[in-house]
Protein backbone atom coordinates (compact mmCIF):
# COMPACT_ATOMS: atom_id res chain seq x y z
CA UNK A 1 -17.39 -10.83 31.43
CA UNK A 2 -20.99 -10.50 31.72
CA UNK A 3 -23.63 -13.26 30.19
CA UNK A 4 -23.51 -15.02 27.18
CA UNK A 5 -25.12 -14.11 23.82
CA UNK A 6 -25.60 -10.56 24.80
CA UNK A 7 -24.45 -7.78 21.92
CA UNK A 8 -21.28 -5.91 21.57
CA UNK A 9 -21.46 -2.81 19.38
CA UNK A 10 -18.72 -0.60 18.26
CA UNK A 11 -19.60 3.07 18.96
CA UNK A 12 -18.26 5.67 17.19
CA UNK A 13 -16.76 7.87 19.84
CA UNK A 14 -15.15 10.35 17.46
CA UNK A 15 -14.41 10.34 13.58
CA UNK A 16 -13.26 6.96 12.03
CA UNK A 17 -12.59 5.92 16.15
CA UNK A 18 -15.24 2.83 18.12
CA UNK A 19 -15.36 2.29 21.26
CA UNK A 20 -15.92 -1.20 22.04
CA UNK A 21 -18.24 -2.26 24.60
CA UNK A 22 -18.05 -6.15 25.90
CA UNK A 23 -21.24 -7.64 27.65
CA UNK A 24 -20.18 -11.56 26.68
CA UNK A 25 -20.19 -14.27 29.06
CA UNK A 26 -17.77 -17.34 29.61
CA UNK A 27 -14.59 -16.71 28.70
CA UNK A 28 -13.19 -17.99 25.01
CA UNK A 29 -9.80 -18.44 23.36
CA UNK A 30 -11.22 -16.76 20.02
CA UNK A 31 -8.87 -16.52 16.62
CA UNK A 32 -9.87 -14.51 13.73
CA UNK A 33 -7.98 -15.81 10.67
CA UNK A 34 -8.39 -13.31 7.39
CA UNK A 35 -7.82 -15.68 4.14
CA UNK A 36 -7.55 -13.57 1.01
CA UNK A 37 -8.86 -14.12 -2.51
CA UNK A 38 -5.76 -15.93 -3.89
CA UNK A 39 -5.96 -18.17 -0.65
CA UNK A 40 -9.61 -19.27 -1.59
CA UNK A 41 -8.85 -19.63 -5.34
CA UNK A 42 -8.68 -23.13 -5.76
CA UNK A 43 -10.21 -26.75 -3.96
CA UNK A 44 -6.10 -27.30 -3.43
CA UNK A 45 -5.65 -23.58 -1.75
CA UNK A 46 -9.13 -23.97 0.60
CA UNK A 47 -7.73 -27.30 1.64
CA UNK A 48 -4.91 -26.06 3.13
CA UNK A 49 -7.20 -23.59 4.39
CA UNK A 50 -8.74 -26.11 6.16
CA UNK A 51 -5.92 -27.52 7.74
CA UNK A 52 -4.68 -23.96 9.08
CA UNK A 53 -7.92 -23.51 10.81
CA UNK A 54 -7.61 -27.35 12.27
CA UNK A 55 -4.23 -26.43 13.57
CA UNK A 56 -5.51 -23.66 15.31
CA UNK A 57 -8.15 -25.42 17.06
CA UNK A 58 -5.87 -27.97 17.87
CA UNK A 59 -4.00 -25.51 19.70
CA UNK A 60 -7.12 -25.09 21.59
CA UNK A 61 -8.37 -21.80 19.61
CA UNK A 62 -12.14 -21.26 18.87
CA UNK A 63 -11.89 -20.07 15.36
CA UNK A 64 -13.72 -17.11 13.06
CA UNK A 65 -13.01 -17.30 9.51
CA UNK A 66 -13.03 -14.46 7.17
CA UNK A 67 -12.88 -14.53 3.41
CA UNK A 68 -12.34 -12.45 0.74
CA UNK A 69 -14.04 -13.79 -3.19
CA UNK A 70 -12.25 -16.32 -4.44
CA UNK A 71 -9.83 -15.59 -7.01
CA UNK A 72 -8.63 -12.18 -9.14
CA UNK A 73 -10.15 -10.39 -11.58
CA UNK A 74 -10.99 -12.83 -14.76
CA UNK A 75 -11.74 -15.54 -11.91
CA UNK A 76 -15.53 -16.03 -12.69
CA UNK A 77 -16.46 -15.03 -8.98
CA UNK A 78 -13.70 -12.51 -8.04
CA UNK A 79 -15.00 -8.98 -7.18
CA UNK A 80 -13.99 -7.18 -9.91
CA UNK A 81 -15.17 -9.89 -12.22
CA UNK A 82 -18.81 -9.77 -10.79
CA UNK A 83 -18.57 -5.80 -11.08
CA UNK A 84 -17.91 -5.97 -14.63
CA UNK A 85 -20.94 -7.95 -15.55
CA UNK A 86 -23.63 -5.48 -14.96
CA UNK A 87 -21.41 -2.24 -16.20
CA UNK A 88 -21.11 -4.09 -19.32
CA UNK A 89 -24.95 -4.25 -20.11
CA UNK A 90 -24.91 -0.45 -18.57
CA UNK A 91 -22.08 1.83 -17.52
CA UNK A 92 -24.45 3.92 -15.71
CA UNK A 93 -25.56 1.15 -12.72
CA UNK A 94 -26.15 2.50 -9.84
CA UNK A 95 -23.63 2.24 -6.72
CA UNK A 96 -26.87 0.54 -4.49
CA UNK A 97 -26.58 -2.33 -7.66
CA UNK A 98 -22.94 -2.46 -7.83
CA UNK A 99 -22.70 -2.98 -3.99
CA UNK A 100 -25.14 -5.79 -4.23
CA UNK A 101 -23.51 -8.16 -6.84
CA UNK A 102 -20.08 -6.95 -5.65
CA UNK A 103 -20.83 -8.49 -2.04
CA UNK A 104 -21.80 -12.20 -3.88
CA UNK A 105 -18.11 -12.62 -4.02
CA UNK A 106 -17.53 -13.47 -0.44
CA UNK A 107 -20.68 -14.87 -0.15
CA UNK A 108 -20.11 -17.71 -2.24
CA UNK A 109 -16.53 -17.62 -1.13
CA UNK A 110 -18.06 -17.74 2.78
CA UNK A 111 -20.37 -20.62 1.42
CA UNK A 112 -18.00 -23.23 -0.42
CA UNK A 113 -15.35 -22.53 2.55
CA UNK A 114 -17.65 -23.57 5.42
CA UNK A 115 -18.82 -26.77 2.77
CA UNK A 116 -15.06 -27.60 2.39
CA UNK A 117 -14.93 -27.39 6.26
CA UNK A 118 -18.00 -29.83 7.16
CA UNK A 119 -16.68 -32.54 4.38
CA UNK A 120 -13.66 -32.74 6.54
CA UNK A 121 -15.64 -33.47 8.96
CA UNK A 122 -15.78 -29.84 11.14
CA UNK A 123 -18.94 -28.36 11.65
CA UNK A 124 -19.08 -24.81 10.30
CA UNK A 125 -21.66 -22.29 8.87
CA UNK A 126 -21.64 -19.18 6.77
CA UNK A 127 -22.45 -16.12 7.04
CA UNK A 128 -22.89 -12.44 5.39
CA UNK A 129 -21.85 -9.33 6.40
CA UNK A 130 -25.51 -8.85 7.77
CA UNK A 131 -25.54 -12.02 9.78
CA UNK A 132 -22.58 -11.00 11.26
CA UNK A 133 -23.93 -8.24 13.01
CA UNK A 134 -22.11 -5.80 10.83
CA UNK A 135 -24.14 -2.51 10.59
CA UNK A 136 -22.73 0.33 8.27
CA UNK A 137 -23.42 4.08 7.90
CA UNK A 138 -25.23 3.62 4.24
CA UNK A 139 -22.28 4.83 1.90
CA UNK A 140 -22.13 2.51 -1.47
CA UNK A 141 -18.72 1.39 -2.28
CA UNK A 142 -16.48 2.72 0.65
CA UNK A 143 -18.97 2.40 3.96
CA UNK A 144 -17.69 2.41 7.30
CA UNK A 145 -18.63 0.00 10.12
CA UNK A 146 -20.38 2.45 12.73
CA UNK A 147 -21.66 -0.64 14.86
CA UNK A 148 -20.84 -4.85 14.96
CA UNK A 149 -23.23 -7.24 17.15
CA UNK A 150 -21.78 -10.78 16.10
CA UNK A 151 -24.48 -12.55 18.86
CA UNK A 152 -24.80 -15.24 16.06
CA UNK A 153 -21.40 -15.96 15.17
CA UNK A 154 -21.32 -16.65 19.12
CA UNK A 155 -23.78 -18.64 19.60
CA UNK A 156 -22.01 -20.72 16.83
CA UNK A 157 -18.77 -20.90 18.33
CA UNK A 158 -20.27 -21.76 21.44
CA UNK A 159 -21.83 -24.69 19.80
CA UNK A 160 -18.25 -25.68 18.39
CA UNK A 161 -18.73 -24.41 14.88
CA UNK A 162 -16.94 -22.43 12.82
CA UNK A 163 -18.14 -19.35 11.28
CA UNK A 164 -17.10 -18.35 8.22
CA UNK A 165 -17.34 -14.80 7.53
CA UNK A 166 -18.14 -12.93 4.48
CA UNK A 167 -15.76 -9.66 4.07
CA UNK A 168 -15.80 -6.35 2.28
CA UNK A 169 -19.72 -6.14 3.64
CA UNK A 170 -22.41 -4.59 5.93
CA UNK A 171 -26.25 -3.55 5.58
CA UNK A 172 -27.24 -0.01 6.79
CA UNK A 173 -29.94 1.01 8.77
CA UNK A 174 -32.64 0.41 5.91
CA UNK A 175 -30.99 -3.22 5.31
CA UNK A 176 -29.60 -1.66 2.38
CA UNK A 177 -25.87 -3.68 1.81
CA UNK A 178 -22.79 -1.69 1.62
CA UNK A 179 -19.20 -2.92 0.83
CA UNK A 180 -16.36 -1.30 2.89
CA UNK A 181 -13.96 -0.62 -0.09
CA UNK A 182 -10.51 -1.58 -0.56
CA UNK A 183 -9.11 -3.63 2.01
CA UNK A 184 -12.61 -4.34 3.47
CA UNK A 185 -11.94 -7.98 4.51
CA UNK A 186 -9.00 -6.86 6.32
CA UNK A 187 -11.24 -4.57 7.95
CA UNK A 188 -13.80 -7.06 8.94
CA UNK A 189 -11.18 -9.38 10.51
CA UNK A 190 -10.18 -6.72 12.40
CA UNK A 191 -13.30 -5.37 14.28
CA UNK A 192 -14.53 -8.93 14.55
CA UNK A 193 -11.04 -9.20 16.78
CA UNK A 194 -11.60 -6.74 18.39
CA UNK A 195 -15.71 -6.99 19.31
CA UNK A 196 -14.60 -10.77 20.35
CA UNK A 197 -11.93 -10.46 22.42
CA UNK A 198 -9.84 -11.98 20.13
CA UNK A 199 -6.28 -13.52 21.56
CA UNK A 200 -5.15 -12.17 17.85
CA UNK A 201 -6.14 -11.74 14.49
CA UNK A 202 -3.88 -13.65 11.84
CA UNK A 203 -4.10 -12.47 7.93
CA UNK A 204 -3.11 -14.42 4.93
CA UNK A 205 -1.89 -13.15 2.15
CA UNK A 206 0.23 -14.07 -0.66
CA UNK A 207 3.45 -13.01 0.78
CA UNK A 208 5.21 -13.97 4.04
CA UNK A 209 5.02 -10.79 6.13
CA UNK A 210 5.08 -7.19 5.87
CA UNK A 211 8.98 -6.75 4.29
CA UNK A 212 11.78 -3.90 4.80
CA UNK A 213 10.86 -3.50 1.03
CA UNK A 214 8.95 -4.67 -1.93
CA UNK A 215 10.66 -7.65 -3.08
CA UNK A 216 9.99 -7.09 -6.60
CA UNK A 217 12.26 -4.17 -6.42
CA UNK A 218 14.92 -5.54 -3.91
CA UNK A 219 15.76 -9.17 -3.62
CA UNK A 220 17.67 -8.57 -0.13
CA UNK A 221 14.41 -7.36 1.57
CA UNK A 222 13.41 -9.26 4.42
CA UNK A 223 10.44 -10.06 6.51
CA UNK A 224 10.05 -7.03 9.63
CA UNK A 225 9.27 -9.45 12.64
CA UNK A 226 8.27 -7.17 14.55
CA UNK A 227 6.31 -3.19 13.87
CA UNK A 228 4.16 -1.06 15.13
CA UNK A 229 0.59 -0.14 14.09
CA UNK A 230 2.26 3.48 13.24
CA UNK A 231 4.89 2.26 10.86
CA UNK A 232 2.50 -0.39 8.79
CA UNK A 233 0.01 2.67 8.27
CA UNK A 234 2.74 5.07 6.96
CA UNK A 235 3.91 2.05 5.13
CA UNK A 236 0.53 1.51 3.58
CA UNK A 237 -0.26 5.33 3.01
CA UNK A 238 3.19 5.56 1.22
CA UNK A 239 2.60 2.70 -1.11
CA UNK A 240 3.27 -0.95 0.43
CA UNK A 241 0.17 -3.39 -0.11
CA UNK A 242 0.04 -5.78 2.16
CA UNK A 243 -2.53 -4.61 4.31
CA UNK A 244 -5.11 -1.55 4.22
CA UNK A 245 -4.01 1.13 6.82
CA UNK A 246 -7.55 1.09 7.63
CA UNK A 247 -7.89 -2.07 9.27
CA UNK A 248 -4.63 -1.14 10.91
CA UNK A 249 -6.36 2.52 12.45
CA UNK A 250 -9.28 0.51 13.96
CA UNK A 251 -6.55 -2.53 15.23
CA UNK A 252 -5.08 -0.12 16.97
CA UNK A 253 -8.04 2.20 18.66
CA UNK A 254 -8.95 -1.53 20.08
CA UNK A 255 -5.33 -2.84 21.02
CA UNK A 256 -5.39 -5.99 18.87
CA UNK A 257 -2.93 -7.90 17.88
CA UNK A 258 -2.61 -8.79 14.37
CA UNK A 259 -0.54 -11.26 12.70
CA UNK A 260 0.65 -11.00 8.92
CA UNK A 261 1.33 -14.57 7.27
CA UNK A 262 1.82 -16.77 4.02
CA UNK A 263 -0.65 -19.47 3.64
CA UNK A 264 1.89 -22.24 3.01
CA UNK A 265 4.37 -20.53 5.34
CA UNK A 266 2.33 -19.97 8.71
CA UNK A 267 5.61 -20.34 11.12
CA UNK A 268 6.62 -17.05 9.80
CA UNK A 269 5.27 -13.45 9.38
CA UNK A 270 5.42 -10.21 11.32
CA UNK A 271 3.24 -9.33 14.56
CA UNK A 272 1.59 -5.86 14.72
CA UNK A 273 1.36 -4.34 17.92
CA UNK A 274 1.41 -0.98 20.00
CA UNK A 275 5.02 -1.71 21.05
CA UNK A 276 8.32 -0.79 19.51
CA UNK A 277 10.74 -3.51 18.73
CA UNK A 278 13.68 -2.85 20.67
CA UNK A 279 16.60 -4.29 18.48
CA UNK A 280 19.74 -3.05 18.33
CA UNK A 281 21.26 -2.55 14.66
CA UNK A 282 19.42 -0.66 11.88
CA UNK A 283 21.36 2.71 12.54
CA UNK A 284 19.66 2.87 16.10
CA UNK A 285 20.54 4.64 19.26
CA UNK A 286 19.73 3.07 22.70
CA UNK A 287 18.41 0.31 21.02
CA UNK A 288 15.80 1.62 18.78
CA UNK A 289 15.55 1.18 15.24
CA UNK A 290 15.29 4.51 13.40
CA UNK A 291 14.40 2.52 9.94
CA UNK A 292 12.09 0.33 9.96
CA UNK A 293 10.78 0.05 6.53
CA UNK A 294 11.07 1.44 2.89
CA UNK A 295 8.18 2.41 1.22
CA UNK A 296 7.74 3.49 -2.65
CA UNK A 297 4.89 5.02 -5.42
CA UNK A 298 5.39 5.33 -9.00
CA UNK A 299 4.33 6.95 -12.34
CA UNK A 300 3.92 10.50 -10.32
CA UNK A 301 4.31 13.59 -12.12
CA UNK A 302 5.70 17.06 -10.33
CA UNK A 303 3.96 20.60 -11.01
CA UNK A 304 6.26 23.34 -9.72
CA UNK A 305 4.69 27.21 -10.22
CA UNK A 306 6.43 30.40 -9.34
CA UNK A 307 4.57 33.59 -8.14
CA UNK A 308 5.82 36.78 -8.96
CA UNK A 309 4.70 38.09 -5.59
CA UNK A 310 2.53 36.41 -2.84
CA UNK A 311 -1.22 36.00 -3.80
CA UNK A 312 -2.70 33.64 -0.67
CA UNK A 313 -6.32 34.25 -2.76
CA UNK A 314 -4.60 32.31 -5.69
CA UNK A 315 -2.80 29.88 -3.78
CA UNK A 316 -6.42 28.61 -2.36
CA UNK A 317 -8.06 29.15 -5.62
CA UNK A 318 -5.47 26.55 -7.35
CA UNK A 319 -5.79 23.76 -4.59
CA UNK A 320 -9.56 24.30 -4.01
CA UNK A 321 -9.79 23.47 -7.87
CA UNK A 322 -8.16 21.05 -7.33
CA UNK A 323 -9.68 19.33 -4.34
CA UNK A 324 -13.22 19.77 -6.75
CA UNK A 325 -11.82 17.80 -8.98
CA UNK A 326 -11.29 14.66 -6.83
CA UNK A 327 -7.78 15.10 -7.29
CA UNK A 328 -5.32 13.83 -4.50
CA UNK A 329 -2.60 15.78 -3.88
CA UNK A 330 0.38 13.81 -2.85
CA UNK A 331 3.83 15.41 -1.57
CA UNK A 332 3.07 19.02 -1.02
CA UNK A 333 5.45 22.21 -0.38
CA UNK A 334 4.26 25.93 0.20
CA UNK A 335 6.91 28.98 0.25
CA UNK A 336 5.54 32.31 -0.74
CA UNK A 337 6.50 32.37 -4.34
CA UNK A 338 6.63 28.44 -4.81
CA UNK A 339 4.44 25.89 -4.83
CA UNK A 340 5.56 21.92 -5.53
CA UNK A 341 3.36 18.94 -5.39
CA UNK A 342 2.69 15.87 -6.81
CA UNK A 343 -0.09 13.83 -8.05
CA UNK A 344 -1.09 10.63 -9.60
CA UNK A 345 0.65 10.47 -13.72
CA UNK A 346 -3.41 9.59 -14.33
CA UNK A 347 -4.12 13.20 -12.73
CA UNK A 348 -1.73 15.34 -14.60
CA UNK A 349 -4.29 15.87 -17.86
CA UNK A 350 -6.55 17.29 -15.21
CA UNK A 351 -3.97 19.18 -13.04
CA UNK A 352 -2.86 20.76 -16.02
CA UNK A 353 -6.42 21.67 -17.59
CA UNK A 354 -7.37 23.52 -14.29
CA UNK A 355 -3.81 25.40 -14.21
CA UNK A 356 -4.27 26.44 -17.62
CA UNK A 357 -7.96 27.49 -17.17
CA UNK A 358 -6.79 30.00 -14.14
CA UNK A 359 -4.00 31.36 -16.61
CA UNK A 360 -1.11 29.97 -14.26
CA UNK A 361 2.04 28.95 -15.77
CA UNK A 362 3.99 26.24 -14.12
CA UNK A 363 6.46 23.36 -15.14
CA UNK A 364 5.41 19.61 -15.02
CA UNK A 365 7.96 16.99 -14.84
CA UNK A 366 6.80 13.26 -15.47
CA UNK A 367 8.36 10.27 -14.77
CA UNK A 368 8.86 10.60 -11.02
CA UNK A 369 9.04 8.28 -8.27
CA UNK A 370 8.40 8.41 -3.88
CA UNK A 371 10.67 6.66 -1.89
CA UNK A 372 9.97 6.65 1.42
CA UNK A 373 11.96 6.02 4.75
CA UNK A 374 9.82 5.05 7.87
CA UNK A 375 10.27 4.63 11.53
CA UNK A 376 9.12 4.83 14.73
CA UNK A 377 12.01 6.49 16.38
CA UNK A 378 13.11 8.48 13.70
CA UNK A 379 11.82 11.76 15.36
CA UNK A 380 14.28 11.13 18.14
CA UNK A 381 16.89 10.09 16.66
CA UNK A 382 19.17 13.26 15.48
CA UNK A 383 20.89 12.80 11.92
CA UNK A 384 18.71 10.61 9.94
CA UNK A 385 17.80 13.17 7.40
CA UNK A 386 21.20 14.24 7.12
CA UNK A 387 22.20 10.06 6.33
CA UNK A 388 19.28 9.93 4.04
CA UNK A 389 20.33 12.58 1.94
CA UNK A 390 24.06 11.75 1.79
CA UNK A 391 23.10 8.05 0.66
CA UNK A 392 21.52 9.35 -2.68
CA UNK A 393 23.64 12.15 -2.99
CA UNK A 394 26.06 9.87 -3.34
CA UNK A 395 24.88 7.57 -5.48
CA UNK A 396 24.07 10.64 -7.83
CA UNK A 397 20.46 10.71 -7.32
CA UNK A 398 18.92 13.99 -7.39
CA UNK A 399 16.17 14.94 -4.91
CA UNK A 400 13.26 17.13 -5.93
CA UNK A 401 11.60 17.32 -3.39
CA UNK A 402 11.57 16.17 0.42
CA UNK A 403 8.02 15.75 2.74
CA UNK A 404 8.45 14.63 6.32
CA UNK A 405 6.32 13.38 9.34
CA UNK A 406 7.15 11.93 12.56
CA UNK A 407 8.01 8.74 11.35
CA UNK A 408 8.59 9.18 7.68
CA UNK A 409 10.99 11.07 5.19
CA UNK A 410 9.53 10.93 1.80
CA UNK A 411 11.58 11.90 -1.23
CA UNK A 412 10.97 12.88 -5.03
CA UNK A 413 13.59 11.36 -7.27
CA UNK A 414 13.56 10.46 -10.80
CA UNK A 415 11.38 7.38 -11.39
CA UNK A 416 14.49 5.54 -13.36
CA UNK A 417 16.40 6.02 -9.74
CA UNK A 418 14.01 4.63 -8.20
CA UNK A 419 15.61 0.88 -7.49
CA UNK A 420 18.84 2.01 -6.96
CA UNK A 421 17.59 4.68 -3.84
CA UNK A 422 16.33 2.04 -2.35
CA UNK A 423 18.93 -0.37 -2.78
CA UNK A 424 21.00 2.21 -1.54
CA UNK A 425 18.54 3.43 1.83
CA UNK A 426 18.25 -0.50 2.75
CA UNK A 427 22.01 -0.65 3.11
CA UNK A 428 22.34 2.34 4.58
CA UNK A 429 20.06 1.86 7.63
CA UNK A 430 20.69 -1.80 7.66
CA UNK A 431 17.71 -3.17 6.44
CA UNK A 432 18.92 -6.54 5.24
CA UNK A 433 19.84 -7.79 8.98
CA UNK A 434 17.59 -9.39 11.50
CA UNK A 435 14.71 -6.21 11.68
């Protein structure tokens, strides 16, 4: 490595990718350990904290903290609490406004964690978004991270601090501040690994790891050990919430390990890397698992409309509507004379307006539900579809509709199915075994 204290800036080499470029000096054994709002809540919750990070150094780790605000909404400095105060004198506040009380959160968060570090007696400092070298592209509410010089939070681990990092937060070019939208702390923790070398980055959440399924629908689900950056952004994108696919799309560009833990559990949790986990079991073939994960979204609603004839000018007249009206479109299938998709239940008022408007007459079926199968493998693995579709069948669950990628089979099913397909998917691929 090159000398100490020089800068190390992520440069956007293509859209949504960095390239990382190192210039630091003596070598480090850096940890970046993510603690999330319900982990900062309370004195009891930042004490344990505390003693995480000691452990770490113990093990000889130089440690960067990140934080998200402390608490949930109705906690008097939780994000969405701070939001609501200045909407409620004026619904109309600007985004530049909302960014700036929105980023206090983790500021004070950032603050009283680095005080509850120095009463214990380790030396630690905070700082914002800004102070961490984090430099955005100047879009309110959902900026991206185009460059990240942390020479400061160096300098402070090379004096033996701690730096304690506000997430969700950057300033532009003008010094305007910007938060990075949902998941933004994640995201922080994640090119802070990755612009310092980081051995790993460790997040804390509420849960114990990234599971085969949500464990509010299935109690057999079980912490994955071991997945790929692929398969925890398909999870993500197809409705699991343990950690933004975002921050997994730039962990991956830079190669960095990242570790998904309980706060109270830390001797458990599931390691994301570029590597498969070669286990046998989980309906696999040459020892790779062809299920990883199940995945699930709710309260969609289905709009099937029939042509009489193909009309490609009113196929791209419906969708570009559509798209103008900031609708996401979810599952999606084109034939000639069909077209089936899906969207938010929220959506379907709107959906239905613009169909209406354009004279076309379709059906709309509410009260659906997305299960979705995912795995790394699965494109080379010959039958899975075929297993997937005999499991529901039966269990009499009807499909409506199917959407595939290389690593995921989605499926439409009735909404009051939903617990029993995936009950029935996680036995099927073997889901409740060692994963």
């Amino acid at each position: 490595m090159a000398a100490a204290g020089a800068a190390v800036r992520l440069v956007p080499c293509a859209a949504g990718h960095y390239l990382i470029n190192y210039t630091w000096g003596e070598e480090m054994k850096i940890l970046v350990q993510k603690y999330g709002g319900t982990s900062v809540s309370t004195l009891e919750k930042r004490e344990l904290v505390a003693q995480r990070i000691s452990d770490a150094m113990d093990e000889g780790f130089r440690v960067v903290v990140v934080v998200s605000a402390m608490g949930r909404k109705g906690d008097p400095y939780a994000t969405d609490t701070l939001k609501s105060l200045p909407l409620e004198v004026y619904p109309d506040t600007s985004l530049r406004e909302l960014d700036l009380v929105m980023s206090c959160g983790e500021t004070i968060s950032a603050v009283v964690m680095a005080a509850t570090l120095c009463r214990r007696g380790t030396k630690s400092s905070a700082f914002t978004g800004a102070q961490a070298g984090f430099l955005t592209d100047g879009h309110y509410s959902e900026a991206e991270v185009i460059d990240c010089q942390p020479s400061k939070l160096k300098e402070a681990l090379q004096r033996g601090d701690v730096p304690v990092v506000a997430g969700f937060q950057g300033v532009d070019a003008d010094g305007e501040v910007n938060t990075l939208g949902r998941g933004g702390s994640d995201t922080t923790a994640v090119i802070l690994g990755a612009a310092l070398e980081a051995e790993k980055v460790e997040i804390f959440t509420d849960v114990s790891g990234i599971m085969t399924a949500d464990p509010g629908i299935l109690k057999e689900a079980r912490i994955i050990q071991h997945i790929t950056y692929g398969e925890v952004c398909q999870l993500a994108y197809e409705g699991a919430k343990v950690i933004h696919p975002r921050a997994v799309e730039v962990a991956m560009r830079n190669n960095v390990d990242v570790v998904v833990k309980n706060l109270e559990e830390p001797e458990r949790g599931t390691l994301i890397t570029g590597e498969a986990s070669m286990k046998e079991g989980n309906y696999s073939t040459r020892g790779r698992r062809a299920v990883t994960g199940i995945a699930h979204s709710m309260e969609l609603v289905q709009f099937l409309i029939e042509f009489d004839s193909p009309d490609k000018n009113r196929e791209l007249e419906i969708f570009e509507r559509i798209g103008e009206a900031g609708v996401n479109i979810d599952l999606i299938s084109v034939f000639p004379l069909l077209k089936a998709f899906t969207v938010k239940e929220e959506y379907s008022g709107k959906v239905a307006d613009i169909l209406d408007r354009l004279g076309t007459p379709y059906k709309m079926e509410k009260g659906c539900a997305k299960v979705s199968v995912v795995g790394v493998s699965m494109h080379s693995i010959p039958g899975v579809m075929a297993r997937v579709v005999k499991a529901l069948n039966e269990q009499g669950i009807e499909i409506k509709q199917t959407g595939d990628s290389n690593i995921t089979i989605s499926l439409l099913i009735r909404q009051d199915d939903l617990r029993e397909a995936v009950k029935t998917l996680h036995e099927n691929f073997y889901l409740g075994k060692d994963s």
